[in-house]
C-alpha atoms as a PDB file:
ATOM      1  CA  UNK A   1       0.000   0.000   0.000  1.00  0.00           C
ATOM      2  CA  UNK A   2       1.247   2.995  -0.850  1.00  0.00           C
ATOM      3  CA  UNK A   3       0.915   5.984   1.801  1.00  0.00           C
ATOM      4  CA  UNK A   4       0.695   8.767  -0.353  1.00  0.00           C
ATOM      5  CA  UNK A   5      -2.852   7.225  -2.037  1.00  0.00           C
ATOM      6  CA  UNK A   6      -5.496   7.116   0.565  1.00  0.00           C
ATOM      7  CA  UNK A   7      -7.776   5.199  -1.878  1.00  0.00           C
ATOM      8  CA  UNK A   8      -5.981   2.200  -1.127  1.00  0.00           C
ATOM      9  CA  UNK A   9      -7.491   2.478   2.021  1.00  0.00           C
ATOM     10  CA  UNK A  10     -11.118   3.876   0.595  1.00  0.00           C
ATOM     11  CA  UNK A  11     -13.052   0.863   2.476  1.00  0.00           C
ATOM     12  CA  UNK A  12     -11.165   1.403   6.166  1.00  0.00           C
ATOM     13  CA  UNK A  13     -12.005   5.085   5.339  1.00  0.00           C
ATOM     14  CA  UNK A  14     -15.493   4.835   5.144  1.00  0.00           C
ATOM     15  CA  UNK A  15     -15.918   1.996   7.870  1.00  0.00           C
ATOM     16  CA  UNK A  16     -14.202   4.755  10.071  1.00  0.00           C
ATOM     17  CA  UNK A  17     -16.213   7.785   8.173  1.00  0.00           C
ATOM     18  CA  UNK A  18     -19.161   5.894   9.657  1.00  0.00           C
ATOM     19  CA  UNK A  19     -18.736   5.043  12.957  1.00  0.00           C
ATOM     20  CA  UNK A  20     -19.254   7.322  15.746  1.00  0.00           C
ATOM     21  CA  UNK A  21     -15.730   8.639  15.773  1.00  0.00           C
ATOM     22  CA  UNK A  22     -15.841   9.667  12.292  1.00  0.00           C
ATOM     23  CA  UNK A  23     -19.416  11.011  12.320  1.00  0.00           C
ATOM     24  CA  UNK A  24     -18.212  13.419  15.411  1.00  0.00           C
ATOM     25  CA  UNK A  25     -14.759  14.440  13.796  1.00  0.00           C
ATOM     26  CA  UNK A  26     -16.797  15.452  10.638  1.00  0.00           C
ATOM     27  CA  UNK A  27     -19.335  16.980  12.424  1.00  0.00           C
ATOM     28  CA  UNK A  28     -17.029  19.167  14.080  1.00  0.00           C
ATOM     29  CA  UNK A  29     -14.948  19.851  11.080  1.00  0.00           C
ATOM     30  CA  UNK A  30     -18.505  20.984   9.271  1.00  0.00           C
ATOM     31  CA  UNK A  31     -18.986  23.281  11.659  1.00  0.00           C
ATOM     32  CA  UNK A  32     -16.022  24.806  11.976  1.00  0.00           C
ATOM     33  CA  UNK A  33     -16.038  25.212   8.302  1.00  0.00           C
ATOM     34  CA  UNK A  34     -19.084  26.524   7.949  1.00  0.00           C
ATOM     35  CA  UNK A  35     -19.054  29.336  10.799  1.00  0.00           C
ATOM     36  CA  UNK A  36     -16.086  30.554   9.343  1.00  0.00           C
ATOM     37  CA  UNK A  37     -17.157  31.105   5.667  1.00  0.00           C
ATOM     38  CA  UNK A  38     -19.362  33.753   4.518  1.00  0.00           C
ATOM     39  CA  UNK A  39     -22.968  32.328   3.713  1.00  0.00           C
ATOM     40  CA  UNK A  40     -23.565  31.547   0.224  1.00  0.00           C
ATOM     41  CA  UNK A  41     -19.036  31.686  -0.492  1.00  0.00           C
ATOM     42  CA  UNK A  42     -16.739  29.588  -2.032  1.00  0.00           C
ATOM     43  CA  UNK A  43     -14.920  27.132   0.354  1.00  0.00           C
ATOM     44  CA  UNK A  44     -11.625  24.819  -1.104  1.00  0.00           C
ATOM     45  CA  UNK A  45     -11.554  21.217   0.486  1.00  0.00           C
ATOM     46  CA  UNK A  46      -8.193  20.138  -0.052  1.00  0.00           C
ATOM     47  CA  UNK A  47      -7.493  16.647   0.602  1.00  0.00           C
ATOM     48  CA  UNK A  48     -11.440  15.964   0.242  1.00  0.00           C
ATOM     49  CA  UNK A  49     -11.124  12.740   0.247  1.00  0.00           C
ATOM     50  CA  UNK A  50     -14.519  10.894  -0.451  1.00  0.00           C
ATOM     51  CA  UNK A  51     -16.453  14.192  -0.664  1.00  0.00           C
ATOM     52  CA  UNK A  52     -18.674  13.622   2.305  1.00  0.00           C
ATOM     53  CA  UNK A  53     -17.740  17.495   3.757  1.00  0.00           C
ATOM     54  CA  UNK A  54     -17.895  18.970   1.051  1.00  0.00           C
ATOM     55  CA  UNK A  55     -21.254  17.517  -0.227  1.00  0.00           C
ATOM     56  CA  UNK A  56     -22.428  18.646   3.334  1.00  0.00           C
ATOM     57  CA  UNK A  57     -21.039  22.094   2.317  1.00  0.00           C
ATOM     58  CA  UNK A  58     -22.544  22.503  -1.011  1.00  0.00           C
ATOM     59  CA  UNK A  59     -25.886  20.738   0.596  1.00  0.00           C
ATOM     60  CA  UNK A  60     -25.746  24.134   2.978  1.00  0.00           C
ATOM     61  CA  UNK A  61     -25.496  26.457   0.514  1.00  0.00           C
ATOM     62  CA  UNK A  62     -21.223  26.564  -0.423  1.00  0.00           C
ATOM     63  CA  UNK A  63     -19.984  26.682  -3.170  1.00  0.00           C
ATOM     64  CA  UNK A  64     -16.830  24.442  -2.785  1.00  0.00           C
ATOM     65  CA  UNK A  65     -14.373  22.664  -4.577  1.00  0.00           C
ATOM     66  CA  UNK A  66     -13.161  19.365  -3.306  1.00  0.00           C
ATOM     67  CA  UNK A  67      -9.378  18.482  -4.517  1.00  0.00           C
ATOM     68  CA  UNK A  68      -7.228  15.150  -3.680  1.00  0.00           C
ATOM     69  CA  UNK A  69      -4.229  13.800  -5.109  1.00  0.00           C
ATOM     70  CA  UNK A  70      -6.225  10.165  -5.460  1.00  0.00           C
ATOM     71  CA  UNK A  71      -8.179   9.449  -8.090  1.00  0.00           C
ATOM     72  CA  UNK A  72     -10.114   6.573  -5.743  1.00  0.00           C
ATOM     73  CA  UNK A  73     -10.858   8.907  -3.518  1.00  0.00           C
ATOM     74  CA  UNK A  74     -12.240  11.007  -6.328  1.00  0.00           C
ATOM     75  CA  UNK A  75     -14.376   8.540  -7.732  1.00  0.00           C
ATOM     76  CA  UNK A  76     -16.001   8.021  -4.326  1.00  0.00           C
ATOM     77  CA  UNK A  77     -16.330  11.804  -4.335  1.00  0.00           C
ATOM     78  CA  UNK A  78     -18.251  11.993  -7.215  1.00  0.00           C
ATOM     79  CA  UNK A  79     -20.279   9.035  -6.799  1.00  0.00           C
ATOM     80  CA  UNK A  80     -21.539  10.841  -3.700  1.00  0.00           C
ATOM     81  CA  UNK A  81     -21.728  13.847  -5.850  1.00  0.00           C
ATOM     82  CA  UNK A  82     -24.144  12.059  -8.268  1.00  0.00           C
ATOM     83  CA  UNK A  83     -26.538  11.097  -5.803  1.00  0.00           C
ATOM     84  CA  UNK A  84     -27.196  14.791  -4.878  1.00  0.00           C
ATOM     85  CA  UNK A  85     -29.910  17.117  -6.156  1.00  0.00           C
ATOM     86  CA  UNK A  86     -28.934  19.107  -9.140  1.00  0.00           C
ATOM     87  CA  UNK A  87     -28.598  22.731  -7.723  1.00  0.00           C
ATOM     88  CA  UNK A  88     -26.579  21.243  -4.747  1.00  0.00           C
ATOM     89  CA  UNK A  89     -24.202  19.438  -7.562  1.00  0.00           C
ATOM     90  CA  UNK A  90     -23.741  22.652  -9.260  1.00  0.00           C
ATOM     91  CA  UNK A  91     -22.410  24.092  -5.989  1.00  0.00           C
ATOM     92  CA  UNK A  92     -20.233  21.435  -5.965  1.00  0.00           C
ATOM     93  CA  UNK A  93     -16.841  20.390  -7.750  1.00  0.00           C
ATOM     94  CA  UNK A  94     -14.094  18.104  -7.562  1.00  0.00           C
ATOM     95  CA  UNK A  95     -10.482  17.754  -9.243  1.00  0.00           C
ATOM     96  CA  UNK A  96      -7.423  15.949  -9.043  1.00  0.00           C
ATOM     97  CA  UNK A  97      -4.505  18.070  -6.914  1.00  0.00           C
ATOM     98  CA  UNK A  98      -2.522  18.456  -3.810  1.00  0.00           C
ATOM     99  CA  UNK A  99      -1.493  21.509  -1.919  1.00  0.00           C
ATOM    100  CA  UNK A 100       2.389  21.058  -3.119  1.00  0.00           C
ATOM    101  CA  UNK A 101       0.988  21.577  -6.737  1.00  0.00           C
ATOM    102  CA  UNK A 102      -2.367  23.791  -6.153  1.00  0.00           C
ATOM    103  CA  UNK A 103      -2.831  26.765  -8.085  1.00  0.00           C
ATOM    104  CA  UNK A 104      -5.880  29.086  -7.671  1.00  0.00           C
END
């Protein structure tokens, strides 16, 4: 496994993502996130992983763009993207990238 490619560990991710531990850490990150930002602004995920904050984002009104370096990980993302309502998908946006390569 390499440790630079979190999809190889997609599955543990998402057994963790759900579990109470996971469902409090990404509450609190939401949050955060989201008292921070200006309502209705633009918020950059980097290192979104599976997309599930940033779908939460877009879901409350964001506009964000999700960004990670594996392409599992983005294929999770936008699977979860599909599944959303259209105007909340058109908040939303994901690409490959990682902050040591990240241009605006």
């Amino acid at each position: 496994m390499r440790l630079d490619d979190f999809g190889s560990v997609g599955d543990a991710y998402q057994r963790y993502s759900d579990g109470i531990r996971g469902r409090i850490r990404h509450e609190l990150v939401f949050e955060v996130v989201a008292s921070l930002a200006p309502a209705g602004g633009t918020i950059l995920d980097m290192g979104c992983g599976d997309g599930e904050i940033s779908a939460r984002l877009s879901e409350a009104g964001f506009g964000v763009l999700g960004i990670d370096a594996s392409p599992e990980m983005l294929r999770r993302a936008n699977l979860r993207k599909a599944e959303l309502p259209e105007q909340v998908r058109d908040r939303l946006e994901f690409a490959p990238g990682d902050i040591t390569d990240f241009a605006s």
